[in-house]
N, C-alpha and C. Protein backbone atom coordinates (compact mmCIF):
# COMPACT_ATOMS: atom_id res chain seq x y z
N UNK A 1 35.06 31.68 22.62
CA UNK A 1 34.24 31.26 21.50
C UNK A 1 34.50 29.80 21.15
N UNK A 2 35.86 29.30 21.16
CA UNK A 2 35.87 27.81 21.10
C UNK A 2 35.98 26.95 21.85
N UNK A 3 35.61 27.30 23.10
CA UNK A 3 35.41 26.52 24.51
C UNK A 3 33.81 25.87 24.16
N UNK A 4 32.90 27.28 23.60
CA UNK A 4 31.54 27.46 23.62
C UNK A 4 31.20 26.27 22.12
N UNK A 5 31.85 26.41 21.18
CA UNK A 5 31.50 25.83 20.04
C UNK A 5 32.27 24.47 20.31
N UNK A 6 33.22 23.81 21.02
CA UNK A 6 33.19 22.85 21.53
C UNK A 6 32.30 22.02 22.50
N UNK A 7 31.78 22.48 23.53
CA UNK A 7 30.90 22.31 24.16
C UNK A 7 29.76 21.91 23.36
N UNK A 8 29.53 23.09 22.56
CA UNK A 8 28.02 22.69 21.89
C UNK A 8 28.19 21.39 20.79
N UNK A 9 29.45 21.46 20.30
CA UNK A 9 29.40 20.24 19.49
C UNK A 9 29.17 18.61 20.52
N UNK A 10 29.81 18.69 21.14
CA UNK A 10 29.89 17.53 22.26
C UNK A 10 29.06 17.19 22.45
N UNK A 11 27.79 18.44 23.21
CA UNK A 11 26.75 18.64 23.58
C UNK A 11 25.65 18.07 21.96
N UNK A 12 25.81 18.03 21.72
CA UNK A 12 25.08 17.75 20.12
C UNK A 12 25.69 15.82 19.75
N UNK A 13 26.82 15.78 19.93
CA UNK A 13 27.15 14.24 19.64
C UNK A 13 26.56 13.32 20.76
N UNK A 14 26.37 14.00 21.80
CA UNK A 14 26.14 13.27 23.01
C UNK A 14 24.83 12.90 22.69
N UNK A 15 23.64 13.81 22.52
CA UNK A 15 22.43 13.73 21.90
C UNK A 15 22.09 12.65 21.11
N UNK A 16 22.72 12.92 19.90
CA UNK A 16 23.28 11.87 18.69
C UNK A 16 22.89 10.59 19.16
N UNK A 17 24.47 10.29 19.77
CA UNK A 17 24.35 8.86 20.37
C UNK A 17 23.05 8.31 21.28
N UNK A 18 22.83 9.11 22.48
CA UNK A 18 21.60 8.86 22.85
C UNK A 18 20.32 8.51 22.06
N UNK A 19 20.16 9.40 20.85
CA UNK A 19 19.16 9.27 20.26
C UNK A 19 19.31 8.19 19.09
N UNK A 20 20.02 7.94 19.30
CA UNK A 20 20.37 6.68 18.16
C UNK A 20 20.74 5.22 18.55
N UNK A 21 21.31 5.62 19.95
CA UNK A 21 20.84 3.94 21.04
C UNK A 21 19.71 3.73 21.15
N UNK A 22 18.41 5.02 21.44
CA UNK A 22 16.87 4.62 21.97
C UNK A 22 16.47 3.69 20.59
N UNK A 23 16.61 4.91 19.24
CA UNK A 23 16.64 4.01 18.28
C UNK A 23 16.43 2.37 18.24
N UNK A 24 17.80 2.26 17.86
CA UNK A 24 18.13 0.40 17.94
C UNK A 24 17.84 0.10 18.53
N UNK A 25 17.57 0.46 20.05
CA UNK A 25 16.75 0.10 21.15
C UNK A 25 15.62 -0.53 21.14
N UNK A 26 14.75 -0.07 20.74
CA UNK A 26 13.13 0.09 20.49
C UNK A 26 13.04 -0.73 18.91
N UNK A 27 13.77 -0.99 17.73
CA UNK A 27 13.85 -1.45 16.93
C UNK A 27 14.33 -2.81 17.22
N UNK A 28 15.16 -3.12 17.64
CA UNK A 28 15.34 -4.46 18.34
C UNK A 28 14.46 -5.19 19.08
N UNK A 29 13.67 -4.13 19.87
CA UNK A 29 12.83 -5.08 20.58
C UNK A 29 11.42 -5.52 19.73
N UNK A 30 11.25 -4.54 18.89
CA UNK A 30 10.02 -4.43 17.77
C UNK A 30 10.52 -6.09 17.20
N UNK A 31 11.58 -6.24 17.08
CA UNK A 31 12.19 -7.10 16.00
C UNK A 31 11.88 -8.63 16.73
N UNK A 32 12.75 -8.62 17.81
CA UNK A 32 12.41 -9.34 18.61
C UNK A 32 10.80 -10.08 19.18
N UNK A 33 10.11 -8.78 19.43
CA UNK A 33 8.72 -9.30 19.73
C UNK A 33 8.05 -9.85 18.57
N UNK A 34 7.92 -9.26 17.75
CA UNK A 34 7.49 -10.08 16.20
C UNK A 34 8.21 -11.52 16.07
N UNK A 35 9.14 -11.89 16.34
CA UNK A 35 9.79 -13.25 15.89
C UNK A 35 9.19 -14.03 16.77
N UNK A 36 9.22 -13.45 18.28
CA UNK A 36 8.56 -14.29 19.40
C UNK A 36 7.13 -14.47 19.18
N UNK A 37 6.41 -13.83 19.05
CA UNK A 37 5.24 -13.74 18.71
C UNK A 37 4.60 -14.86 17.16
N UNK A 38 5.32 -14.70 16.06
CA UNK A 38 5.59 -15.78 15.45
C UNK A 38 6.08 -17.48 15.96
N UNK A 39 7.01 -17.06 15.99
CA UNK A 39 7.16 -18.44 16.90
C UNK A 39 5.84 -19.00 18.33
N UNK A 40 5.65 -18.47 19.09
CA UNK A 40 4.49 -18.83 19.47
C UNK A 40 3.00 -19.48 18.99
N UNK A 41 2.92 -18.83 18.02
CA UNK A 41 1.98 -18.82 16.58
C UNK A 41 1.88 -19.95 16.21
N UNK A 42 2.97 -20.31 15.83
CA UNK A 42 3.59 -21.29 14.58
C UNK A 42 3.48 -22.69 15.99
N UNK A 43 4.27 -22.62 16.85
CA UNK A 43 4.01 -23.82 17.86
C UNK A 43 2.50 -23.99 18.24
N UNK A 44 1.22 -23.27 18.78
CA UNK A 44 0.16 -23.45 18.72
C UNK A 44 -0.16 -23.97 17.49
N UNK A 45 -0.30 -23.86 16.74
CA UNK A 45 -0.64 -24.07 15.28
C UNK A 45 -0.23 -25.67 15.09
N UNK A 46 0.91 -25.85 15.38
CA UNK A 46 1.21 -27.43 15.19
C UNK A 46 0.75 -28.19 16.38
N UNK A 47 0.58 -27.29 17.94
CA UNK A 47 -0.22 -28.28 19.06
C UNK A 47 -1.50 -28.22 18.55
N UNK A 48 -2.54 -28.06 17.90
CA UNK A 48 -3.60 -27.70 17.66
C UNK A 48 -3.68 -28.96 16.62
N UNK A 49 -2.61 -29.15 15.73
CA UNK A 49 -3.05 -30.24 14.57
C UNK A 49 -2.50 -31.42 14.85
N UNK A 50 -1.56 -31.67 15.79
CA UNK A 50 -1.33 -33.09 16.63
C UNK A 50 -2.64 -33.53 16.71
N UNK A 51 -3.09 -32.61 18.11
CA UNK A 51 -4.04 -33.16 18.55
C UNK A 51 -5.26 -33.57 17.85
N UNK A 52 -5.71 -32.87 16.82
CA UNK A 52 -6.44 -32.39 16.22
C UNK A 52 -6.85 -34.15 15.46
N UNK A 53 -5.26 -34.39 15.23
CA UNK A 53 -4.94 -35.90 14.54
C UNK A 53 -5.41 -36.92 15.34
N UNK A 54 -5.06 -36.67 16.76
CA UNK A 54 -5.54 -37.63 17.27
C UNK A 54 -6.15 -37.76 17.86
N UNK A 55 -7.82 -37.11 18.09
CA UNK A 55 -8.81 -36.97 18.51
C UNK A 55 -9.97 -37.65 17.51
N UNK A 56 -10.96 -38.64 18.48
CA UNK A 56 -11.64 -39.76 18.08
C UNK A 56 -13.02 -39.14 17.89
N UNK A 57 -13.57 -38.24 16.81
CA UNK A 57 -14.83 -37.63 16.80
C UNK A 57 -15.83 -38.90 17.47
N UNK A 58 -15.77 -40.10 17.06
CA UNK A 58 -16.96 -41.03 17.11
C UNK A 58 -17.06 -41.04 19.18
N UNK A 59 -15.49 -41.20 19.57
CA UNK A 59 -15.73 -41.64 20.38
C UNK A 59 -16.17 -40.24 21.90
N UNK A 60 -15.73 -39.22 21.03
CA UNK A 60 -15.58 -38.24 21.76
C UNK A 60 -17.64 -37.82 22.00
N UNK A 61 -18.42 -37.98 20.52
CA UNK A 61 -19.21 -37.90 20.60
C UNK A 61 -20.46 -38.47 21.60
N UNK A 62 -20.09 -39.94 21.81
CA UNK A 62 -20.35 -40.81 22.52
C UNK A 62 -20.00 -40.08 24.12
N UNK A 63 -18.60 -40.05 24.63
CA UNK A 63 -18.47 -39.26 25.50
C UNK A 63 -19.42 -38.25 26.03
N UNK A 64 -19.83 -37.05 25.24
CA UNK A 64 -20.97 -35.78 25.07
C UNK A 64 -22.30 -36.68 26.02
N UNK A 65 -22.68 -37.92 24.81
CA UNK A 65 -23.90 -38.23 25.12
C UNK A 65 -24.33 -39.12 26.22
N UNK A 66 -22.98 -40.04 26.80
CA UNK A 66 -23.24 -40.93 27.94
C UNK A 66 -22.86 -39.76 29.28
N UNK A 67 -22.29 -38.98 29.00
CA UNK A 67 -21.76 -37.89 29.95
C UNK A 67 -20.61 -38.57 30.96
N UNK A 68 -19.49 -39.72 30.37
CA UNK A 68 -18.62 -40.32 31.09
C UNK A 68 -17.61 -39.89 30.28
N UNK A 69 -16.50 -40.19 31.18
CA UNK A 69 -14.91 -39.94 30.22
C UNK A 69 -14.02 -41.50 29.86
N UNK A 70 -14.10 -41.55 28.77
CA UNK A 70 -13.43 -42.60 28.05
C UNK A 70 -11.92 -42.70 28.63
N UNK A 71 -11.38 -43.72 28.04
CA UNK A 71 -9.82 -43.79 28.62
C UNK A 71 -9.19 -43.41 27.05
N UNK A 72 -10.12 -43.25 25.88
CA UNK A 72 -9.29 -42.06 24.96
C UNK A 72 -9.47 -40.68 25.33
N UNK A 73 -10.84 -40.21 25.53
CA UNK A 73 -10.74 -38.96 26.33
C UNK A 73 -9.50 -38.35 27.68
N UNK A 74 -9.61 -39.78 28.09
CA UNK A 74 -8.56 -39.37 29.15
C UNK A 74 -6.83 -39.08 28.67
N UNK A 75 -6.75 -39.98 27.27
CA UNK A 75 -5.32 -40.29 27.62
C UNK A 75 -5.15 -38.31 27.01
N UNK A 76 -6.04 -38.14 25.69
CA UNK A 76 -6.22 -36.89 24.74
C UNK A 76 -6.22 -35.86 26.00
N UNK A 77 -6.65 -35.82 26.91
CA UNK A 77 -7.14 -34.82 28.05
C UNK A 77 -5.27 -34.74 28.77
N UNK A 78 -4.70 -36.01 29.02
CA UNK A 78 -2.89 -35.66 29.70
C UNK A 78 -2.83 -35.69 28.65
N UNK A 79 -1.98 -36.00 27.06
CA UNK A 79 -1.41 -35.29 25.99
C UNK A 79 -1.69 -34.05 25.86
N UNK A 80 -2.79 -33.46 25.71
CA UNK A 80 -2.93 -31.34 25.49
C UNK A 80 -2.53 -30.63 27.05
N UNK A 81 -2.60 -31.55 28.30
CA UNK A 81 -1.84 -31.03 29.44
C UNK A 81 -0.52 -31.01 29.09
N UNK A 82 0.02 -32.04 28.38
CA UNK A 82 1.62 -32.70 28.96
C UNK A 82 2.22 -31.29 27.59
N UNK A 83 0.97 -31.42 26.71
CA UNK A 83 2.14 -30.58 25.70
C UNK A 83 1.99 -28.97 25.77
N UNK A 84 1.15 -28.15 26.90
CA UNK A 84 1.53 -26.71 27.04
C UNK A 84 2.63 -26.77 27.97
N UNK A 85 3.19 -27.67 28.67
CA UNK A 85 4.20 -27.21 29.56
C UNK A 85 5.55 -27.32 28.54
């Protein structure tokens, strides 16, 4: 009888732990992906208003309508390359 009610206790802590590593497990990563995911966010968000700053509506417009690329178009075109890497 206390071979059996040892066993089963063991058998029951072992569980426990398992089920309480998947736990933190899966909560950590929840935790994790949200921060990353934020952070990603938050860096688009500021590449978006750099550029945003330094983009020449007048000249860009002009660009549209002669159908050539300016050497501000160009430099704006390597800055939004140079800054996803």
């Amino acid at each position: 009888m206390k071979k059996k009610l040892r066993t089963s206790l063991l058998a029951m802590n072992v569980l426990l732990v398992v089920l309480l590593s998947a736990i933190l497990a899966l909560s950590g990563f929840a935790i994790y992906r949200s921060d990353m995911i934020n952070r990603y966010q938050n860096y688009a968000g500021d590449v978006v208003s750099f550029l945003a700053r330094e983009i020449d509506g007048d000249d860009f417009q002009t660009c549209i309508e002669t159908k050539t690329k300016s050497e501000h178009y160009k430099y704006i075109q390597k800055l939004a390359n140079s800054l996803k890497e």
